[in-house]
PDB file of N, CA and C in Angstrom:
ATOM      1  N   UNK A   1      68.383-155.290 104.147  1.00  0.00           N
ATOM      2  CA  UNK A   1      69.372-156.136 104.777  1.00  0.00           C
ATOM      3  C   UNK A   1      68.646-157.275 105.494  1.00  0.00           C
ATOM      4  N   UNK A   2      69.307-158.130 105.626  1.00  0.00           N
ATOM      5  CA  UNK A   2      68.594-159.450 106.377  1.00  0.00           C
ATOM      6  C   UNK A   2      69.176-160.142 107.263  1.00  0.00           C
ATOM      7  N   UNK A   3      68.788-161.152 107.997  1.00  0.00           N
ATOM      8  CA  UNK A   3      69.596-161.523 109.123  1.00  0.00           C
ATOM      9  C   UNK A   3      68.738-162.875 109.369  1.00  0.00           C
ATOM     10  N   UNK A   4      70.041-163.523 110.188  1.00  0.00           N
ATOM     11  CA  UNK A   4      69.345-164.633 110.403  1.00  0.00           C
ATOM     12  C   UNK A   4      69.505-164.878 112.237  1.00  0.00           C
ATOM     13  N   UNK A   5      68.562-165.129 112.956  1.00  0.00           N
ATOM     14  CA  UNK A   5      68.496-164.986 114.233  1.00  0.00           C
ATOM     15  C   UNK A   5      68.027-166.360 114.817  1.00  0.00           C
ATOM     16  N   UNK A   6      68.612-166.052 116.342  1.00  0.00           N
ATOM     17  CA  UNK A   6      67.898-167.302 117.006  1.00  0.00           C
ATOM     18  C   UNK A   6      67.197-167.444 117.976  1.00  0.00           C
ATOM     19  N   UNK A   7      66.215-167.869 118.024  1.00  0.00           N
ATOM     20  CA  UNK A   7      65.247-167.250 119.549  1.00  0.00           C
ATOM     21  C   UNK A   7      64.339-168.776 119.653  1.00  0.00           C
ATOM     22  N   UNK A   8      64.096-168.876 121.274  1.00  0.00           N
ATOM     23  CA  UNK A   8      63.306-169.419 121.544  1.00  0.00           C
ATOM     24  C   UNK A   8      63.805-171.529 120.912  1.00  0.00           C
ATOM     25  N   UNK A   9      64.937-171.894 120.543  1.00  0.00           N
ATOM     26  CA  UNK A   9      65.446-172.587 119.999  1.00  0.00           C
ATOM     27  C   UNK A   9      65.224-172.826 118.323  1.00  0.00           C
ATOM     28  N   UNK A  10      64.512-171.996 118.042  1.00  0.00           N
ATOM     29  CA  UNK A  10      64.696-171.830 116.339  1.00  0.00           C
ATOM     30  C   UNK A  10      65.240-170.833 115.680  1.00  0.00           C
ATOM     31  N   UNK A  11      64.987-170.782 114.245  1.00  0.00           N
ATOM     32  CA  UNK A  11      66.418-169.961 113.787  1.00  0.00           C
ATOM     33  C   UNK A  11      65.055-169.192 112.688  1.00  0.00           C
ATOM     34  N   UNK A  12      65.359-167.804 112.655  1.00  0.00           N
ATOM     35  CA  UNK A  12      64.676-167.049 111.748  1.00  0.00           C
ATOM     36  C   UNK A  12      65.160-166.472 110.565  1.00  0.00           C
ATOM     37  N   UNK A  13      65.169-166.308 109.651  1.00  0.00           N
ATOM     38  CA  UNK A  13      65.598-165.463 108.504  1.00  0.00           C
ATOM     39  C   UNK A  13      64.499-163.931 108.693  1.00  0.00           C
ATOM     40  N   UNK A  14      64.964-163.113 108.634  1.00  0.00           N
ATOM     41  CA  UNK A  14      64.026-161.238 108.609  1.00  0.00           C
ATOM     42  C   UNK A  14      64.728-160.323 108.384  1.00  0.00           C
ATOM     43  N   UNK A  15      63.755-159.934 108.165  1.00  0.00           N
ATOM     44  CA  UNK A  15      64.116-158.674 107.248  1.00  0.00           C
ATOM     45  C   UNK A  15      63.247-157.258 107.733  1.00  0.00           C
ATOM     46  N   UNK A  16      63.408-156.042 107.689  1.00  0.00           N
ATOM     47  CA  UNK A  16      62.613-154.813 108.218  1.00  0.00           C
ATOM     48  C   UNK A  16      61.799-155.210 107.855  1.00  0.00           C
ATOM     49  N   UNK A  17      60.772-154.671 108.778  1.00  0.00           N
ATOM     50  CA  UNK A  17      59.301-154.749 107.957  1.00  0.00           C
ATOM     51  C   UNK A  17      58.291-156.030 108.311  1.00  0.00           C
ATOM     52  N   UNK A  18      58.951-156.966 108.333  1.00  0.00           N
ATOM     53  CA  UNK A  18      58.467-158.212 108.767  1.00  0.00           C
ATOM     54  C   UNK A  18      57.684-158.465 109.653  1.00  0.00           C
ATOM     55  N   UNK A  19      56.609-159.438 109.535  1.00  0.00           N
ATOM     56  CA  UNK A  19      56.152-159.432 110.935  1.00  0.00           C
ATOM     57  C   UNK A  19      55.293-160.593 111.138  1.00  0.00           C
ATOM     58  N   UNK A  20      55.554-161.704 112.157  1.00  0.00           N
ATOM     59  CA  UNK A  20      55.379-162.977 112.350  1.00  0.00           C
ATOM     60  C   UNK A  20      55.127-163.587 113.882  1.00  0.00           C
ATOM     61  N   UNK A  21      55.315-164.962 114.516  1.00  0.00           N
ATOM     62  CA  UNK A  21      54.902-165.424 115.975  1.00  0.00           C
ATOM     63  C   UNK A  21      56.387-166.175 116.013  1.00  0.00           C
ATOM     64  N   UNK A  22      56.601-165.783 117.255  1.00  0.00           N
ATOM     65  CA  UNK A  22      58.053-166.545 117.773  1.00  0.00           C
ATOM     66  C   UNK A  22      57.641-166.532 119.228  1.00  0.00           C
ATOM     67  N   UNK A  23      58.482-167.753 119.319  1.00  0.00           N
ATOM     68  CA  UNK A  23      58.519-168.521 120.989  1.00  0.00           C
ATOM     69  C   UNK A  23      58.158-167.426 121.807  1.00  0.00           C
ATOM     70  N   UNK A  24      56.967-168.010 122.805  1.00  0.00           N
ATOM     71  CA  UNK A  24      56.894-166.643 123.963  1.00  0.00           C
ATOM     72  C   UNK A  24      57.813-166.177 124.552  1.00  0.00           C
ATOM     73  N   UNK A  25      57.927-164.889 124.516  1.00  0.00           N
ATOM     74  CA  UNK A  25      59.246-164.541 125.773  1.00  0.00           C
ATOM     75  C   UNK A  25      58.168-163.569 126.784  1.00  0.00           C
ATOM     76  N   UNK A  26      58.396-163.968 128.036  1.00  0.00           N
ATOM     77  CA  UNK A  26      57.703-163.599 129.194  1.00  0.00           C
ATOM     78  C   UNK A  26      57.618-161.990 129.479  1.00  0.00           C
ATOM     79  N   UNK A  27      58.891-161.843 129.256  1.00  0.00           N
ATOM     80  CA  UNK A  27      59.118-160.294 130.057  1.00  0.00           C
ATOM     81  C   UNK A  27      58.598-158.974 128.952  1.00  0.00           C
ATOM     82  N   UNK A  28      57.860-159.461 127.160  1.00  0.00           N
ATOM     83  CA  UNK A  28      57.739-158.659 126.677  1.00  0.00           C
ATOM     84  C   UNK A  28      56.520-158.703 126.684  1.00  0.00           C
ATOM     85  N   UNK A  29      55.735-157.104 126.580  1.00  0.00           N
ATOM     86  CA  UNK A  29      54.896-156.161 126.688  1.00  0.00           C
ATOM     87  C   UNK A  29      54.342-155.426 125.229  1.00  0.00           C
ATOM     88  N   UNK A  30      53.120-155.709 125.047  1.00  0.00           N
ATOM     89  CA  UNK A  30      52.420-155.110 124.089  1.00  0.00           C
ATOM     90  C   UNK A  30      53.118-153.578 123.737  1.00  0.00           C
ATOM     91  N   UNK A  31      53.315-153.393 122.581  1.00  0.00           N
ATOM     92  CA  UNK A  31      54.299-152.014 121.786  1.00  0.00           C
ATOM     93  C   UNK A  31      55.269-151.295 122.574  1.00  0.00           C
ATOM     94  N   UNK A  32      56.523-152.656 123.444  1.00  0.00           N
ATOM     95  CA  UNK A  32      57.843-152.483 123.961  1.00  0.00           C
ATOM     96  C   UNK A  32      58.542-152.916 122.468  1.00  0.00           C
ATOM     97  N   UNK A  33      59.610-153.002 122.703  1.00  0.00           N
ATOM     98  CA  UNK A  33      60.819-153.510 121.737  1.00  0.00           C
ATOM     99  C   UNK A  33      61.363-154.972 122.756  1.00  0.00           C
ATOM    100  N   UNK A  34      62.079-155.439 121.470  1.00  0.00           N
ATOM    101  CA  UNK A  34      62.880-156.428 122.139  1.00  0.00           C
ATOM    102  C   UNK A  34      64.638-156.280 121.183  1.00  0.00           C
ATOM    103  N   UNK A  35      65.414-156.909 122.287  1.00  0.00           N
ATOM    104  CA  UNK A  35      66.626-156.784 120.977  1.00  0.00           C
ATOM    105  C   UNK A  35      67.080-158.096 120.915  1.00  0.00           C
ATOM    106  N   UNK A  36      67.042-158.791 120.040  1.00  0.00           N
ATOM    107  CA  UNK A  36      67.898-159.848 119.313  1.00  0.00           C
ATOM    108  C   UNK A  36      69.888-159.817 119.196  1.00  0.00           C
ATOM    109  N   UNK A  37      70.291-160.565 120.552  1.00  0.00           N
ATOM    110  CA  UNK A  37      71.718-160.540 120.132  1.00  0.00           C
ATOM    111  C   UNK A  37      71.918-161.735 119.631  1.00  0.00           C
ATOM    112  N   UNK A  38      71.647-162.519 119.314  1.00  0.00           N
ATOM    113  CA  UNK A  38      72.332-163.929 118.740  1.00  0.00           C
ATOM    114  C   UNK A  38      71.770-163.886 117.315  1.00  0.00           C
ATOM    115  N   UNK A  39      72.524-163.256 116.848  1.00  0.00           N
ATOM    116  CA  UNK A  39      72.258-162.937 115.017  1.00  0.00           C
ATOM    117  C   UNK A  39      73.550-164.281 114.402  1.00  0.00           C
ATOM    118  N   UNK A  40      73.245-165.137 113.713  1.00  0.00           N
ATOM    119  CA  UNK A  40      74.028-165.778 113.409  1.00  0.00           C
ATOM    120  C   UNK A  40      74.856-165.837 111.625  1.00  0.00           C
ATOM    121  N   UNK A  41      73.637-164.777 110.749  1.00  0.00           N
ATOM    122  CA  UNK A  41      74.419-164.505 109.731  1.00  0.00           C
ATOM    123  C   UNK A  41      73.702-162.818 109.457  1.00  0.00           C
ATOM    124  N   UNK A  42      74.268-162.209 108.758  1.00  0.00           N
ATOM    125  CA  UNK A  42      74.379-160.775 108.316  1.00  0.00           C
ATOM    126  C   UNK A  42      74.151-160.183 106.935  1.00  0.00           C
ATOM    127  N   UNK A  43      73.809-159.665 106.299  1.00  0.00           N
ATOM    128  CA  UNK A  43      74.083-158.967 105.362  1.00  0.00           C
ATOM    129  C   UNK A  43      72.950-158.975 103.686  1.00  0.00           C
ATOM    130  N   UNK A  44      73.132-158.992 102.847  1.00  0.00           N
ATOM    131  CA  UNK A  44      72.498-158.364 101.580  1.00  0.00           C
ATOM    132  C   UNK A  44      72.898-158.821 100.519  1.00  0.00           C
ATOM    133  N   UNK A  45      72.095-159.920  99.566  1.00  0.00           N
ATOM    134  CA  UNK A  45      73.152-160.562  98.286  1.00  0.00           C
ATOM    135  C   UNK A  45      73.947-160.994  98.633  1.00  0.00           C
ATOM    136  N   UNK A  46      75.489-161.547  97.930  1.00  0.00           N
ATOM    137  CA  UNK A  46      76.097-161.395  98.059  1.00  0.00           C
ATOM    138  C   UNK A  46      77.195-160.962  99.011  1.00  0.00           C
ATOM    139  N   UNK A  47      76.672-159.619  99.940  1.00  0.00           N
ATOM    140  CA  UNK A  47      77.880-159.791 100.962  1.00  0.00           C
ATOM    141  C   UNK A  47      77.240-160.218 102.100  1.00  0.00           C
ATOM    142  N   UNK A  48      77.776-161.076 102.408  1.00  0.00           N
ATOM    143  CA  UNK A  48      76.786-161.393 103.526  1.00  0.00           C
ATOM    144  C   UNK A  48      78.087-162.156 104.651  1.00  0.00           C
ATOM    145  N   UNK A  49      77.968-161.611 105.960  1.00  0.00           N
ATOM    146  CA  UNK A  49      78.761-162.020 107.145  1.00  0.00           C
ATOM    147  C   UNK A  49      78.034-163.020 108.083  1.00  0.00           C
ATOM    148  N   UNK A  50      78.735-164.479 108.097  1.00  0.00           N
ATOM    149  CA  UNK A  50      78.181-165.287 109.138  1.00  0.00           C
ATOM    150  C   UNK A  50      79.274-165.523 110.171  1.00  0.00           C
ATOM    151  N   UNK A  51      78.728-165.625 111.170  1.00  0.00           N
ATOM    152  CA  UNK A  51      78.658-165.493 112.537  1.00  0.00           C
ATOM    153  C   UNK A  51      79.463-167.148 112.992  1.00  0.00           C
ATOM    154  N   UNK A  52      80.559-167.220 113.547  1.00  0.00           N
ATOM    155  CA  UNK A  52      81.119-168.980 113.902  1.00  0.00           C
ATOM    156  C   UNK A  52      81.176-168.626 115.575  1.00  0.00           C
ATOM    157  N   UNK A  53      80.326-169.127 116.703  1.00  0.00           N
ATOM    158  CA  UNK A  53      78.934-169.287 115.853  1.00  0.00           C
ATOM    159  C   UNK A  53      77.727-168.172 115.655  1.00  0.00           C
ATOM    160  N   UNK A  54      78.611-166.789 116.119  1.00  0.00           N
ATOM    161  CA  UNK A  54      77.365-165.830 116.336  1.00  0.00           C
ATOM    162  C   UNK A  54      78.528-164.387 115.790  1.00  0.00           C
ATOM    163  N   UNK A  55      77.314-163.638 115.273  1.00  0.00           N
ATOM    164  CA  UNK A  55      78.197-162.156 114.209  1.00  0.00           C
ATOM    165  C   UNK A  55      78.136-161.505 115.178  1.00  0.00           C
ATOM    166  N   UNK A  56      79.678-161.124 115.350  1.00  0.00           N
ATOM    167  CA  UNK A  56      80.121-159.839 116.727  1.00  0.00           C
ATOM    168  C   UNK A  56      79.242-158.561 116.434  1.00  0.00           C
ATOM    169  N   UNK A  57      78.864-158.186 117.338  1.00  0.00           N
ATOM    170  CA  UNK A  57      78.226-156.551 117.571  1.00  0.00           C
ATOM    171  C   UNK A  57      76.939-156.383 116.736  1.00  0.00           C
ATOM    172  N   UNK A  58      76.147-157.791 116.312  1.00  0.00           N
ATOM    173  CA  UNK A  58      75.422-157.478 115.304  1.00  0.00           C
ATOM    174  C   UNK A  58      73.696-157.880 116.402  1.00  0.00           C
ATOM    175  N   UNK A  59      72.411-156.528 116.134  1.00  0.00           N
ATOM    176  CA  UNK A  59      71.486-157.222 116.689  1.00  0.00           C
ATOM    177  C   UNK A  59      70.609-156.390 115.867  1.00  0.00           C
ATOM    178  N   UNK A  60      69.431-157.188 116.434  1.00  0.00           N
ATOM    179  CA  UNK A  60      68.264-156.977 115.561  1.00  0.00           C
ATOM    180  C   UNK A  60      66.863-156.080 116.408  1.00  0.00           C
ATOM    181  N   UNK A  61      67.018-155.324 115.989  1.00  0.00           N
ATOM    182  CA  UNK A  61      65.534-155.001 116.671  1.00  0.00           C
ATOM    183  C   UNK A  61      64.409-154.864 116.612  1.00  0.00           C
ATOM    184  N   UNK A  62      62.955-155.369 117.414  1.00  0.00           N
ATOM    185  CA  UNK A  62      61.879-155.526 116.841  1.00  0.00           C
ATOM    186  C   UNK A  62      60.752-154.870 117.827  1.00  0.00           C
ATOM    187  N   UNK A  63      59.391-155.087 117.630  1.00  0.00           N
ATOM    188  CA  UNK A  63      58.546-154.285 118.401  1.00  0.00           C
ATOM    189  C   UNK A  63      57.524-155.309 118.295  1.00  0.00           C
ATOM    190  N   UNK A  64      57.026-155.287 119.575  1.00  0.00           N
ATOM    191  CA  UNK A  64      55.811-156.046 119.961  1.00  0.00           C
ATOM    192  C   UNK A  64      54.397-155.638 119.687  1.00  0.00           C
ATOM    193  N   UNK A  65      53.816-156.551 118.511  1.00  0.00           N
ATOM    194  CA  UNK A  65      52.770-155.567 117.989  1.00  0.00           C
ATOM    195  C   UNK A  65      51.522-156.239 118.620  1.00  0.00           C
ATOM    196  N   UNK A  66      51.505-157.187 118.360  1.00  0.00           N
ATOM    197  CA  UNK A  66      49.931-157.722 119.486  1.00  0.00           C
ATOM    198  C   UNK A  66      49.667-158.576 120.647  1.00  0.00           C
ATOM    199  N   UNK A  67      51.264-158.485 120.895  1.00  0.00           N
ATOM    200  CA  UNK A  67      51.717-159.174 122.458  1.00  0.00           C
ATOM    201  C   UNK A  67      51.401-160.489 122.135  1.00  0.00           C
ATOM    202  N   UNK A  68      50.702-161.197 123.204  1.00  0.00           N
ATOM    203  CA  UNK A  68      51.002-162.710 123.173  1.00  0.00           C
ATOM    204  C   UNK A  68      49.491-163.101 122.932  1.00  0.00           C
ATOM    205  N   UNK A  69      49.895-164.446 122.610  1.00  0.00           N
ATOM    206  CA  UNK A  69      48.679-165.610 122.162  1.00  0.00           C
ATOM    207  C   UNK A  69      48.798-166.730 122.462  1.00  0.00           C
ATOM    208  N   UNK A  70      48.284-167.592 121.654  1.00  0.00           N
ATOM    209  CA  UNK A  70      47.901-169.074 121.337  1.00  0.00           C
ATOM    210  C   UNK A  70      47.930-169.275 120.567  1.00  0.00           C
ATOM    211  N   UNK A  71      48.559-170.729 120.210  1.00  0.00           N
ATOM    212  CA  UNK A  71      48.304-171.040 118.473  1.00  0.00           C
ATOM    213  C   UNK A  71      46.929-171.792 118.379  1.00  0.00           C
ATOM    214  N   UNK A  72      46.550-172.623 117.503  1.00  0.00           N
ATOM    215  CA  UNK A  72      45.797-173.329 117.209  1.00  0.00           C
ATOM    216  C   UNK A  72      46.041-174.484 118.434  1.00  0.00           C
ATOM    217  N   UNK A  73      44.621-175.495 118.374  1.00  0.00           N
ATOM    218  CA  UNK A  73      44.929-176.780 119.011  1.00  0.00           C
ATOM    219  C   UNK A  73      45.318-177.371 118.762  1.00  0.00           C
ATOM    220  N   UNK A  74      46.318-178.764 119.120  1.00  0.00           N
ATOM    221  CA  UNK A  74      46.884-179.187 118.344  1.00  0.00           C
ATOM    222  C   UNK A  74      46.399-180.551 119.148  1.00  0.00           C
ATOM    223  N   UNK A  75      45.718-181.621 118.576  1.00  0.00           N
ATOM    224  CA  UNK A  75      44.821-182.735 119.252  1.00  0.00           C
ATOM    225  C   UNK A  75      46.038-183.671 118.962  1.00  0.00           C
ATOM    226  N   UNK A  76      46.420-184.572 120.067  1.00  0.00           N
ATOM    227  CA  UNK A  76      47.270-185.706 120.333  1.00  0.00           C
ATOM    228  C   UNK A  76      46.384-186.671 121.214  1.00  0.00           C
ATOM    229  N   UNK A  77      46.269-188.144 120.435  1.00  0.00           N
ATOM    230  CA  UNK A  77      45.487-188.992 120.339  1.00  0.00           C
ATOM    231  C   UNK A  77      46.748-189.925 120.667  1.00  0.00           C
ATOM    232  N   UNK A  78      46.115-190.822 121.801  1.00  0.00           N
ATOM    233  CA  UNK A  78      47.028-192.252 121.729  1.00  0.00           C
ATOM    234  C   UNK A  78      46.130-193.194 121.891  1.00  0.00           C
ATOM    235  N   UNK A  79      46.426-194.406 121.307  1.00  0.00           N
ATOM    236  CA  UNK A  79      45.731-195.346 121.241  1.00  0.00           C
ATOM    237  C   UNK A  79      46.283-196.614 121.414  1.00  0.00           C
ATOM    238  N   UNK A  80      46.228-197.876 122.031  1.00  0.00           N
ATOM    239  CA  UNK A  80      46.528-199.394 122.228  1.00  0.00           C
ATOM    240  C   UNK A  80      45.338-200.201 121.698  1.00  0.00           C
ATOM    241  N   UNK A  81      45.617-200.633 120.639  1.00  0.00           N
ATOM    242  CA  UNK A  81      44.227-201.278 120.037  1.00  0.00           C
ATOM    243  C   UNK A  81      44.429-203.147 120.994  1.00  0.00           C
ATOM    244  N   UNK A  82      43.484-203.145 121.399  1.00  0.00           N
ATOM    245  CA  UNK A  82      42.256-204.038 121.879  1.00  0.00           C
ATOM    246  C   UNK A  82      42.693-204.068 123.314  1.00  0.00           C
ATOM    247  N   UNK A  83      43.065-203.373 123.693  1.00  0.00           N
ATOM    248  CA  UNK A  83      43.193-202.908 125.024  1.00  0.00           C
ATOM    249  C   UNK A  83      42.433-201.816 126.058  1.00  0.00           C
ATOM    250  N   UNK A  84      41.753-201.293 125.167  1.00  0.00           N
ATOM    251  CA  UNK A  84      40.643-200.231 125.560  1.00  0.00           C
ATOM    252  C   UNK A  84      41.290-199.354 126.046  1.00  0.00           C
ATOM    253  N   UNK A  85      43.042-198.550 125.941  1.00  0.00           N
ATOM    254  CA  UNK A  85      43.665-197.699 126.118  1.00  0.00           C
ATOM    255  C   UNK A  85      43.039-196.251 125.266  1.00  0.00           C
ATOM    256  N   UNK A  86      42.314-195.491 125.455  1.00  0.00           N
ATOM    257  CA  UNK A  86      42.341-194.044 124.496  1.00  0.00           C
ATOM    258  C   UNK A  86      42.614-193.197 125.594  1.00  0.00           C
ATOM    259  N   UNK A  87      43.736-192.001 125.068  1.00  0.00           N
ATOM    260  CA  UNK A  87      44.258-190.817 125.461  1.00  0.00           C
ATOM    261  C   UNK A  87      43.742-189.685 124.459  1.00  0.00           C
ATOM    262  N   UNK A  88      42.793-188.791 125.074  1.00  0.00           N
ATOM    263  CA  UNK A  88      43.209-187.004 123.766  1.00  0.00           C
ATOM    264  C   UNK A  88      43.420-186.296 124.566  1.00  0.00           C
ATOM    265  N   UNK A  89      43.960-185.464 124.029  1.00  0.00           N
ATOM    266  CA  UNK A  89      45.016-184.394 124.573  1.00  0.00           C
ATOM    267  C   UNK A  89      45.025-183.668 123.700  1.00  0.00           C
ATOM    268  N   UNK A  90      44.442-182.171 124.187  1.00  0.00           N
ATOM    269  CA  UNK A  90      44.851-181.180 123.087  1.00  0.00           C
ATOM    270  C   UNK A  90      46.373-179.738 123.637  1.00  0.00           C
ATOM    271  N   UNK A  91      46.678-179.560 123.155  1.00  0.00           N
ATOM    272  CA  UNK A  91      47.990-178.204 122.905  1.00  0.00           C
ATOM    273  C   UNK A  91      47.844-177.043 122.780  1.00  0.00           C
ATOM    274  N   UNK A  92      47.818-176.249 123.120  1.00  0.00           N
ATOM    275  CA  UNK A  92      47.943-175.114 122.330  1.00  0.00           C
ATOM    276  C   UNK A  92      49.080-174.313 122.821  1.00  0.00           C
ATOM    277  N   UNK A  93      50.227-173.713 121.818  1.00  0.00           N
ATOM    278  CA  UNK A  93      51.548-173.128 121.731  1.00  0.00           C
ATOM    279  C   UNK A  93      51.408-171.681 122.355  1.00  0.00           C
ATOM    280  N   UNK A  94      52.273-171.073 123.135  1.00  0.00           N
ATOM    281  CA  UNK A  94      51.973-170.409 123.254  1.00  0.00           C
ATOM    282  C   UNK A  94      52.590-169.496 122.469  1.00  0.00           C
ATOM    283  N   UNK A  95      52.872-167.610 122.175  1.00  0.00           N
ATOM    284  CA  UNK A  95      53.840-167.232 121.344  1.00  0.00           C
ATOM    285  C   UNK A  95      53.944-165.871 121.018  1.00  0.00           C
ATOM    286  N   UNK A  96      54.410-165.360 120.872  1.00  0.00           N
ATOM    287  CA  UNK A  96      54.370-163.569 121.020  1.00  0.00           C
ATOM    288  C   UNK A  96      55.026-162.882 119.406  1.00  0.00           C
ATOM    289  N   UNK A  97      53.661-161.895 119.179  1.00  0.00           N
ATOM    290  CA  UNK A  97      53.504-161.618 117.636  1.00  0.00           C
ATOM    291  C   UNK A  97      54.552-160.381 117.160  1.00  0.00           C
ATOM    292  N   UNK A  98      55.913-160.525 116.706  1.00  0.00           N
ATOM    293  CA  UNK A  98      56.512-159.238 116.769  1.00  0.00           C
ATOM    294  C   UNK A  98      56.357-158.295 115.640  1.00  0.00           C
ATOM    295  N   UNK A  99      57.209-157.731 115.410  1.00  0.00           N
ATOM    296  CA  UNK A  99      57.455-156.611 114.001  1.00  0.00           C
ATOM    297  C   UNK A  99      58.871-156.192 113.722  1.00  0.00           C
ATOM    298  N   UNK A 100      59.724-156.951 112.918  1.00  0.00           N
ATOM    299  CA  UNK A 100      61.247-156.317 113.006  1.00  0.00           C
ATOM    300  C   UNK A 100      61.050-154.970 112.252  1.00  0.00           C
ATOM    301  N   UNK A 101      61.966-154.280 113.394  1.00  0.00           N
ATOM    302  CA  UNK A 101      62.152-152.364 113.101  1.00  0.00           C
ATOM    303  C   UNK A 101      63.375-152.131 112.291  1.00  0.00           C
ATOM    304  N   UNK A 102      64.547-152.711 112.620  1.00  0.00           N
ATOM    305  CA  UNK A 102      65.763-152.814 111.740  1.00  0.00           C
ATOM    306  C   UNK A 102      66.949-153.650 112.190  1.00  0.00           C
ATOM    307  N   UNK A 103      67.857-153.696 111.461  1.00  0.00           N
ATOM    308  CA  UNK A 103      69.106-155.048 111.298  1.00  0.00           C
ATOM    309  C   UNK A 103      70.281-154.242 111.234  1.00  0.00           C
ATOM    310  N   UNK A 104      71.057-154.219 112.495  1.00  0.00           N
ATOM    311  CA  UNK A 104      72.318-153.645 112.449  1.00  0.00           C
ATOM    312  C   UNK A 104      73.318-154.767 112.769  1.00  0.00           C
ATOM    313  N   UNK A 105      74.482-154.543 111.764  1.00  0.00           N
ATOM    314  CA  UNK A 105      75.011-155.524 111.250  1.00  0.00           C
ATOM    315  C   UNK A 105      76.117-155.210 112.470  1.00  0.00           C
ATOM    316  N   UNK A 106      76.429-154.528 112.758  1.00  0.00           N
ATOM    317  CA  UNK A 106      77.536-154.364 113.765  1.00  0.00           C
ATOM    318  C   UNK A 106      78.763-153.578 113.189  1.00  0.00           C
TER     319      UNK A 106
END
């Protein structure tokens, strides 16, 4: 079964089993769970239930497998040519590594 979720202001497609980096969330803890209520579509093939704008009683649950990180750097350069303006600036994202456990549709 699959689902499509929203966290952190982006939108995920998952499925059991899965396992990927989404927006840090603060309050989770290396091999806690988290639960996903804003599931916005539902289901398998064909039947599949979406959510206007969110699927009643439906959440997702996942497990925190290597807690939190960093992404890569991400170097931001500004420049004003003949002005002797240079800016670098590097980024790094922060983001917490989960594991979806299963998808209850409601």
């Amino acid at each position: 079964m699959h689902a499509v979720i929203r966290t952190g202001g982006k939108q995920y497609r998952v499925k059991p089993g899965d396992e990927f980096n989404i927006e840090k969330i603060a309050d989770a803890e290396k091999g806690g769970t988290i639960t996903f209520d804003q599931v916005l579509a539902v289901g398998e093939g064909d039947d599949i239930t979406l959510g206007a704008p969110l699927v009643e009683g439906a959440t997702v649950v996942a497990d925190v497998v290597v807690g939190h990180g960093r992404a890569r750097k991400v170097i931001v350069f500004k420049k004003k040519r003949r002005k002797g303006y240079r800016v670098k600036r590097g980024h790094r994202q922060p983001f917490t590594r989960i594991k979806i456990k299963e998808v209850n549709a409601g």
